[in-house]
Protein backbone atom coordinates (compact mmCIF):
# COMPACT_ATOMS: atom_id res chain seq x y z
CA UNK A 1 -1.91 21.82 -0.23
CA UNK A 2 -0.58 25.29 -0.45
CA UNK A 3 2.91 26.10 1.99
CA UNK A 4 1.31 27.40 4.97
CA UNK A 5 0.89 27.24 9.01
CA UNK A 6 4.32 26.58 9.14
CA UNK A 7 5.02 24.41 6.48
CA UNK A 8 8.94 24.84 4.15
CA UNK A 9 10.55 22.58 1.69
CA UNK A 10 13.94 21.36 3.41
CA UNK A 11 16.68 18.94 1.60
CA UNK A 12 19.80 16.98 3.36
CA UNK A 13 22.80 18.50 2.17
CA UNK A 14 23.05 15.22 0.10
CA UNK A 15 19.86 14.54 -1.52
CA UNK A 16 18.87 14.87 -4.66
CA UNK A 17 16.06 17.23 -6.39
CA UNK A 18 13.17 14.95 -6.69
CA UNK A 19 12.54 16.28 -9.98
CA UNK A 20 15.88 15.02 -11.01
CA UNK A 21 15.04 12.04 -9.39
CA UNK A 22 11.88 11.51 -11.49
CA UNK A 23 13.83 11.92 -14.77
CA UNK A 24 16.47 9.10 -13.62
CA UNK A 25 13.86 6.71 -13.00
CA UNK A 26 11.98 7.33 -16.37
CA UNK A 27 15.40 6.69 -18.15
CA UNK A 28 15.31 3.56 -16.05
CA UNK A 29 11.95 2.57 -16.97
CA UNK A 30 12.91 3.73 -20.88
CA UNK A 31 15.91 1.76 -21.05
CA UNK A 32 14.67 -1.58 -19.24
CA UNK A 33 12.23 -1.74 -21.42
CA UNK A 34 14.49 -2.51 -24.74
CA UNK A 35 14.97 1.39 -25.96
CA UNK A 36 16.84 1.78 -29.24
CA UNK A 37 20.60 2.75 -29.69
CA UNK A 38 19.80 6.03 -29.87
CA UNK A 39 18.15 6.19 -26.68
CA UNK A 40 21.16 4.75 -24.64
CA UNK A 41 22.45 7.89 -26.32
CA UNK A 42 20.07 10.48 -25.29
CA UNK A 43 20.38 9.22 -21.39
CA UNK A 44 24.20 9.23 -21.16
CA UNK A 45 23.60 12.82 -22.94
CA UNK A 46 21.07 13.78 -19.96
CA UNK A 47 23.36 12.13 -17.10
CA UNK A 48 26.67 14.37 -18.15
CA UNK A 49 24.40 17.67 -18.61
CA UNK A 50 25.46 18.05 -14.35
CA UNK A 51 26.97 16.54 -11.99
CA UNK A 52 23.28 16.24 -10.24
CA UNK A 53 21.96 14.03 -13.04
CA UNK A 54 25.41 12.35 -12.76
CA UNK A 55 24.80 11.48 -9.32
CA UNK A 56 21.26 10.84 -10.00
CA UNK A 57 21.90 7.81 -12.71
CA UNK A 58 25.16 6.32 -10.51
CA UNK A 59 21.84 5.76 -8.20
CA UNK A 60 19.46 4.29 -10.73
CA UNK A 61 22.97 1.54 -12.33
CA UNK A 62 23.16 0.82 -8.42
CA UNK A 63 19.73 0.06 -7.40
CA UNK A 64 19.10 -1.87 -11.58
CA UNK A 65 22.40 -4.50 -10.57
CA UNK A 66 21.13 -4.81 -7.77
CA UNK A 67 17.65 -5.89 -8.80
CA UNK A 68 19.28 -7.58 -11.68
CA UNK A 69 17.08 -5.89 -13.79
CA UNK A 70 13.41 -3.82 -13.31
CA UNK A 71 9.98 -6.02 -12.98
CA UNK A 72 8.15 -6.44 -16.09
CA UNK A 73 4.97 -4.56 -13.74
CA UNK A 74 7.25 -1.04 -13.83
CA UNK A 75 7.93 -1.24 -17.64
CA UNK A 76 4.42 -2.52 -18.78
CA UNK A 77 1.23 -1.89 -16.42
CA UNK A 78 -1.23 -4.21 -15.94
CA UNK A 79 -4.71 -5.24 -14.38
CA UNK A 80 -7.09 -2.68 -16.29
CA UNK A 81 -5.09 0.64 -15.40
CA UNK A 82 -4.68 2.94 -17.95
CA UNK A 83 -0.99 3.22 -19.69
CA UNK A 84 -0.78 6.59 -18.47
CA UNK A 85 -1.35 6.29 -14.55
CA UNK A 86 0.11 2.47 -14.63
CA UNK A 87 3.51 4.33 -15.58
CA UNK A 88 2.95 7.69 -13.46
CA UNK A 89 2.74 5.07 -10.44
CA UNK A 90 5.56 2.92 -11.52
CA UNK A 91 7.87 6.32 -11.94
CA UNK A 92 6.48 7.72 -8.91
CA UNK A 93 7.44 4.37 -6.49
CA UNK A 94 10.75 3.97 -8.80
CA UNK A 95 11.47 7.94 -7.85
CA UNK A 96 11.24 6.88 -3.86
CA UNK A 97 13.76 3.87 -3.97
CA UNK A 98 15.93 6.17 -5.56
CA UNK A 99 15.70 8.85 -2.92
CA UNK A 100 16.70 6.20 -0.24
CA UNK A 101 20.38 5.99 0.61
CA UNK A 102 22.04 3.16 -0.92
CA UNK A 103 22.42 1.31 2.41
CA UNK A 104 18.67 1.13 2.93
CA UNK A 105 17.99 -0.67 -0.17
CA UNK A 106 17.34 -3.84 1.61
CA UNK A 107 13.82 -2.74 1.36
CA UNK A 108 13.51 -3.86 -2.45
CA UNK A 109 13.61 -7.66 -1.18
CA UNK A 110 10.11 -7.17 0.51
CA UNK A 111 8.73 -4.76 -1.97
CA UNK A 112 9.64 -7.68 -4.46
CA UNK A 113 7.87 -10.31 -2.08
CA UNK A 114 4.58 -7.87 -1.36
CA UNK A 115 4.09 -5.73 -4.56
CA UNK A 116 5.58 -5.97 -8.18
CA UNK A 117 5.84 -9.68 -7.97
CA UNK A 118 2.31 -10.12 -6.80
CA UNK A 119 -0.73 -10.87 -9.60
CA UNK A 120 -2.64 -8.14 -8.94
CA UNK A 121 -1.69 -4.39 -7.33
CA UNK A 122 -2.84 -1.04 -6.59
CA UNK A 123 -0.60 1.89 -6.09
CA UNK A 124 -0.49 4.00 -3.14
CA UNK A 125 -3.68 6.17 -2.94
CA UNK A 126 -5.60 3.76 -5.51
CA UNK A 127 -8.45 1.54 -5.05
CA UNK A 128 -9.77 -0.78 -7.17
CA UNK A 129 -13.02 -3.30 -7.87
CA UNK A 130 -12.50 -6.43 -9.34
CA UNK A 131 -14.64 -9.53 -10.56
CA UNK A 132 -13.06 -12.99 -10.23
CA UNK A 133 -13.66 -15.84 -12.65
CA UNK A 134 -16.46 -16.86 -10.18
CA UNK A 135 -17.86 -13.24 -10.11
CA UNK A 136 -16.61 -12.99 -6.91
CA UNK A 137 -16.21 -9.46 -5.88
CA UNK A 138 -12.76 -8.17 -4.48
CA UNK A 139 -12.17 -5.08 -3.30
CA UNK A 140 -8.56 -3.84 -3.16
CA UNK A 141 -7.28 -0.86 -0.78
CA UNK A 142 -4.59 1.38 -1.70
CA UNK A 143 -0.94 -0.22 -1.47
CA UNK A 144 -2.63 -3.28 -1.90
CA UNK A 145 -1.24 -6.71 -3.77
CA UNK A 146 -3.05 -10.54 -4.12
CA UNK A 147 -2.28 -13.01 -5.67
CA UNK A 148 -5.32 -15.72 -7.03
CA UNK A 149 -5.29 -19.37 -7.46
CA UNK A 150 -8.55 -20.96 -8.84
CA UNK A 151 -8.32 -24.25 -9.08
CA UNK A 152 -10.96 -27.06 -9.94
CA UNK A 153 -10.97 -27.93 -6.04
CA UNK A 154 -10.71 -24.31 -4.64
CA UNK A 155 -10.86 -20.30 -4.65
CA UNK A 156 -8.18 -19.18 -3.29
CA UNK A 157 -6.61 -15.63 -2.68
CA UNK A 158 -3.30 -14.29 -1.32
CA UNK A 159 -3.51 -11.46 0.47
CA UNK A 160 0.39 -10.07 0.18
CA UNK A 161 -0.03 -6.66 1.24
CA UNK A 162 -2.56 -4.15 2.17
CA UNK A 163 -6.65 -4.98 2.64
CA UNK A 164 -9.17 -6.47 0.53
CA UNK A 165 -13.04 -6.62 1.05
CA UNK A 166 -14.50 -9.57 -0.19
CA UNK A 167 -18.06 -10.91 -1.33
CA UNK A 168 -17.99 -14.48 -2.17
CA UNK A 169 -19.93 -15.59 -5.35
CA UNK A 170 -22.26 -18.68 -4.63
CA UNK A 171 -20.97 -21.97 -6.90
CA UNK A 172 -23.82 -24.95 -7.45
CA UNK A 173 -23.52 -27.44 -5.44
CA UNK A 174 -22.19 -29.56 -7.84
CA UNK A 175 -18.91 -27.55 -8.75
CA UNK A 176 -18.32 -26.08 -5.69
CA UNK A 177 -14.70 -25.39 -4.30
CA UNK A 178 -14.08 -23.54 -0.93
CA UNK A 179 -12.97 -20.36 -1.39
CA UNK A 180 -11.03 -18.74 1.65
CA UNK A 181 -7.86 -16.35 1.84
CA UNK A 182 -4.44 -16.82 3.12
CA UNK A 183 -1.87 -14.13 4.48
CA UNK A 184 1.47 -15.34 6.27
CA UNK A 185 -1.00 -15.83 9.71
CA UNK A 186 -3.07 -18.28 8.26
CA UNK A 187 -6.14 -19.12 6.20
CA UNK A 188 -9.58 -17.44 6.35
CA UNK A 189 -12.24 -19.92 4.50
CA UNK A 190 -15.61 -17.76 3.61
CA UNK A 191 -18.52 -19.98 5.00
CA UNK A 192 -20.85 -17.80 2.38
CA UNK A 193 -19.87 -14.39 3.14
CA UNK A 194 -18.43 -10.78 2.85
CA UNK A 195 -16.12 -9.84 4.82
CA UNK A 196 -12.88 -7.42 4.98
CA UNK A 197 -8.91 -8.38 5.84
CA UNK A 198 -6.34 -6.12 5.78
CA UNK A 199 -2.46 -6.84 7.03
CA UNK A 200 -0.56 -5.05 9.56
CA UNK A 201 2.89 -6.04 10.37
CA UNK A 202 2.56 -9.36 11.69
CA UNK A 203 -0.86 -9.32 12.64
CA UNK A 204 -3.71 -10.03 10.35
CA UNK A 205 -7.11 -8.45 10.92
CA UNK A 206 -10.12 -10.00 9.95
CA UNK A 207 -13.99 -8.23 10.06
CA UNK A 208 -17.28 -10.69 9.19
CA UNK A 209 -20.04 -8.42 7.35
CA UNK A 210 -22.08 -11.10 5.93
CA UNK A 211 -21.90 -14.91 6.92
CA UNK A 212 -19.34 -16.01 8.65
CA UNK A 213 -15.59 -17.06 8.02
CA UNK A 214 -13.63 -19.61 9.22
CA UNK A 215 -9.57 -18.77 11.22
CA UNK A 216 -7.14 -20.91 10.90
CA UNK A 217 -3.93 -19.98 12.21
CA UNK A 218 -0.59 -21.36 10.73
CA UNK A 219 1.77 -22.55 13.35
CA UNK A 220 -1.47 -23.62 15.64
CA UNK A 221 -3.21 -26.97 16.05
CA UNK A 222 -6.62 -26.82 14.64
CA UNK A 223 -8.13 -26.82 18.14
CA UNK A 224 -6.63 -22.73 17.43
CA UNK A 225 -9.20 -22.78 14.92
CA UNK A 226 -12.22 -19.87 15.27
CA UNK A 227 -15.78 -19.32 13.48
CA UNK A 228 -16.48 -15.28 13.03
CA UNK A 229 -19.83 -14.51 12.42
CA UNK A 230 -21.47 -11.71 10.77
CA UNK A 231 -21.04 -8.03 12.94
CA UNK A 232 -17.87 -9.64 13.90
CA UNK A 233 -13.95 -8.98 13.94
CA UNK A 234 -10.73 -10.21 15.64
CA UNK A 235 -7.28 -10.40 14.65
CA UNK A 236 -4.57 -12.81 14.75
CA UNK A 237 -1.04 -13.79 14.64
CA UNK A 238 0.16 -17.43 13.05
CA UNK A 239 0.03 -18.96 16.69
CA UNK A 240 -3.60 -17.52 17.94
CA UNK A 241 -6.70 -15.44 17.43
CA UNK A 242 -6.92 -12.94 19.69
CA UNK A 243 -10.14 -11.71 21.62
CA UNK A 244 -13.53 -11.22 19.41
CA UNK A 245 -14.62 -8.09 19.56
CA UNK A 246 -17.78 -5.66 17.64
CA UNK A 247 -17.16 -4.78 13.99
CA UNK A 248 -16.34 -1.10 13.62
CA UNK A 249 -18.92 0.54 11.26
CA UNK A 250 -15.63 2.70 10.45
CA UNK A 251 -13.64 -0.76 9.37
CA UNK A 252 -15.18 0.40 5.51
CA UNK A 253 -15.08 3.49 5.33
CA UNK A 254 -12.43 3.33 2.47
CA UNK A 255 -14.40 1.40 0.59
CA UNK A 256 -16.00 5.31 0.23
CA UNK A 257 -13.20 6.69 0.10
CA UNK A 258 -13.13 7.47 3.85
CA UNK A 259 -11.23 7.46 6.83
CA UNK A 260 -12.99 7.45 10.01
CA UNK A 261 -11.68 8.61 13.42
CA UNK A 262 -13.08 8.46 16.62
CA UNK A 263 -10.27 9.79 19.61
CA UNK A 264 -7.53 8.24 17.18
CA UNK A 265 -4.54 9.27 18.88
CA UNK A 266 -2.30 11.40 15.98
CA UNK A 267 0.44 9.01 15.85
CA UNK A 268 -2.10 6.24 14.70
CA UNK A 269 -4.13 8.89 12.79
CA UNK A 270 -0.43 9.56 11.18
CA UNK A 271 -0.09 5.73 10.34
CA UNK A 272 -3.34 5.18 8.63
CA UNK A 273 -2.67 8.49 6.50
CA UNK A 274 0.93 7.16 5.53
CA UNK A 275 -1.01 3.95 3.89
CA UNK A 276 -3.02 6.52 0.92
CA UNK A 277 -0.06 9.33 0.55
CA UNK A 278 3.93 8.27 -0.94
CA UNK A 279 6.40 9.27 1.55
CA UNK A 280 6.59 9.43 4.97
CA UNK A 281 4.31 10.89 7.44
CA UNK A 282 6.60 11.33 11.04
CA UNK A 283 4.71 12.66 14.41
CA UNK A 284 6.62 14.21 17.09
CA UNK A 285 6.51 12.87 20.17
CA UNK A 286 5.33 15.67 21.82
CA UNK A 287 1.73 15.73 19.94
CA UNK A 288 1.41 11.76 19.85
CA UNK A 289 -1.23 11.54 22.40
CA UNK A 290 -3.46 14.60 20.83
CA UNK A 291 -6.95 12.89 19.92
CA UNK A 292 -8.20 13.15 16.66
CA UNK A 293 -11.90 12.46 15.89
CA UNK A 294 -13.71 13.22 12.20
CA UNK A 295 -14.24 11.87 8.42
CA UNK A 296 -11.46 12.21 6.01
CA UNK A 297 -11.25 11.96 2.37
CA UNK A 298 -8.12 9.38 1.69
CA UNK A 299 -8.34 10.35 -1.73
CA UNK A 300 -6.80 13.58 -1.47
CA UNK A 301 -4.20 13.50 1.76
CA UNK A 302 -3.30 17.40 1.01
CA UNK A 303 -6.70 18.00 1.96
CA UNK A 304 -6.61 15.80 4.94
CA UNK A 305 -3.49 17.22 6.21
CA UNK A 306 -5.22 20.76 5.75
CA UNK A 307 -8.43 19.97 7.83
CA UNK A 308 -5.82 18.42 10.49
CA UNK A 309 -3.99 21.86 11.02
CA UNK A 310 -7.29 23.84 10.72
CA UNK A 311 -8.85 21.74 13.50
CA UNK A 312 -6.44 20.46 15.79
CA UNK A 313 -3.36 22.48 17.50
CA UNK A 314 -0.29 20.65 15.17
CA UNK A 315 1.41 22.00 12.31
CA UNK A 316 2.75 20.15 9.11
CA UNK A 317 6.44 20.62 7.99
CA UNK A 318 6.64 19.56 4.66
CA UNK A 319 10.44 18.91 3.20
CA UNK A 320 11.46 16.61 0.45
CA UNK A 321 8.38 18.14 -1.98
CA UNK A 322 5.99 16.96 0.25
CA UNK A 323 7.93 13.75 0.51
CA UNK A 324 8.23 13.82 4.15
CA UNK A 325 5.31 15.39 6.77
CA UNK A 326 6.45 16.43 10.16
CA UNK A 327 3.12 16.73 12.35
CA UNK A 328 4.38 18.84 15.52
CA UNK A 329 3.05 21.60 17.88
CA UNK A 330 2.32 24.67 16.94
C-alpha cells in the first residue's frame, strides 16, 4: 500500500536496512547449504564492502552459533511449495530474526519447537490443502505447522502452531484407527467429522462443523472429558473446557481467504491481522476500543490496512519497510 494518511518509513538509530538484512540472510542460507570455496569468498567480499554489511553478517555468525547451524527446512523447502517461494519465505522469516536485537533471540527456541522442526508448515500469509494417506483432508492456515503420525492403530495429527480445518476420511470397519488431534491442551478424537482448531497462547479452540469430536484435556481426569457436536465450539486449557457456545459462521472465513469482523474491537482486529502479514502490527491505546465490523481479504494485508484507514478514524504509521504498523488516531 502506497505511503499515505499519515504513513513514513522510520529506523532506530541502530537498525539495519532491511535490504541489507535480506542479503545477510541469503549468504546464510547460501553458505549453510554446503557453497563452494569460492562462495565463502564472494560473502566475506560482500561483508567488508561497508561497515553496514559488516554489522549485518556479525548478526547472521551470532544468531548461526547460536542455532548451531540453520534447519534443513530454510536451505531446502519442502511439502509441495515451489523452490522459488519455499526460499523467498525462508529468507523473508531468516531476514526478521536478524532484525531482532541479539538479546531477544530467545525466540528461536520456540520457533524451533512450533515451525521449522515441525513435518509440515506454511509461511506467514500462506494457506495450504493437503490429502493424508487416508485422504483425509487438512486444511492449514497461514503460520501454521503439524506434525502426522499414522500408525496401524491410529490417525493422529499435531497441531504445533496456527489452525487447521479438518475432514476426516471414513476407514472400513475392518482397518479402522481413531483419528483425533493433539495440541499441548489435550486431544480432540473426530467421532466422523469436520471440524476446525486453531491455537492461541495457551488456549486451544475447537469448532464442530460436521459430526462431532471428542475433548480431552491433558492435566484433567477423564470425567473433564466433553462431546462437541456439529454447529458447535468451545475452547479449552489442559485443566478444563470452558463454556459451549454457537459456532461462528465467521470461524472459516479463511478458508476463503477471509477475515470476518463483527464490532471486533481494533486491538483484536490488530491481532488477527498480525497472524497473515510478517512483522508487527502495534495499536495505540488510545484507539483500542474503536469497533471494527466488515470482510477482509487476508491475502493481501496492504489492502486490508487501506480499507481500515478509509473506513474507520485511525491512521497507519508504517516504519521498518512496512515491518512495523502503528494503528493510532488520526
Amino acid at each position: 500500500m502506497a505511503e499515505a494518511h499519515g504513513m513514513q518509513r522510520l529506523r532506530k538509530p541502530d537498525a539495519i536496512d532491511p535490504r541489507i538484512l535480506d542479503e545477510a540472510a541469503e549468504w546464510l542460507m547460501q553458505l549453510s547449504a554446503g557453497a563452494r570455496v569460492e562462495d565463502h569468498r564472494a560473502c566475506e567480499r560482500w561483508s567488508q564492502s561497508s561497515p553496514e554489511h559488516a554489522r549485518a553478517w556479525a548478526r547472521a555468525q551470532l544468531l548461526l552459533n547460536k542455532l548451531g547451524g540453520l534447519p534443513p527446512s530454510l536451505a531446502m523447502p519442502t511439502l509441495n511449495r515451489t523452490p522459488d517461494a519455499g526460499r523467498r519465505a525462508a529468507l523473508t522469516k531468516l531476514a526478521a530474526i536478524l532484525a531482532l536485537a541479539p538479546a531477544s533471540w530467545g525466540i528461536w527456541s520456540v520457533l524451533q519447537a512450533q515451525d521449522w522442526m515441525a513435518d509440515y508448515s506454511t509461511a506467514v500469509g500462506e494457506r495450504r490443502v493437503m490429502h493424508l494417506a487416508d485422504n483425509t483432508e487438512l486444511t492449514l492456515n497461514t503460520a501454521t505447522a503439524v506434525d502426522v503420525r499414522f500408525t496401524a492403530t491410529q490417525r493422529n495429527v499435531r497441531l504445533r502452531s496456527g489452525e487447521i480445518l479438518v475432514q476426516t476420511a471414513h476407514e472400513a470397519a475392518a482397518v479402522y484407527r481413531p483419528f483425533s488431534v493433539n495440541t499441548l491442551q489435550g486431544q480432540m478424537e473426530a467421532l466422523g467429522t469436520r471440524f476446525s482448531v486453531r491455537l492461541d497462547g495457551d488456549t486451544t479452540h475447537l469448532a464442530v462443523l460436521e459430526g462431532a469430536v471428542r475433548i480431552t484435556p491433558d492435566r484433567a481426569g477423564t470425567g473433564a472429558q466433553q462431546v462437541l457436536r456439529a454447529g458447535q465450539q468451545a475452547s479449552f486449557t489442559d485443566k478444563a473446557v470452558a463454556g459451549v457456545t454457537d459456532a461462528d459462521d465467521a470461524v472459516l472465513a479463511w478458508t476463503q481467504g477471509m477475515l470476518v469482523a463483527d464490532k471486533m474491537r481494533l486491538a483484536d482486529f490488530a491481532a488477527e491481522l498480525s497472524r497473515y502479514r510478517s512483522g508487527i502490527v502495534h495499536v495505540d491505546p488510545a484507539v483500542a476500543d474503536v469497533r471494527v465490523s466488515g470482510a477482509y481479504p487476508v491475502g493481501d494485508t496492504d489492502q486490508e490496512l487501506a480499507m481500515l484507514v478509509s473506513t474507520y478514524p485511525v491512521d497507519a504509521v508504517t516504519r521498518m519497510r512496512g515491518r512495523w504498523i502503528t494503528l493510532l488516531a488520526r
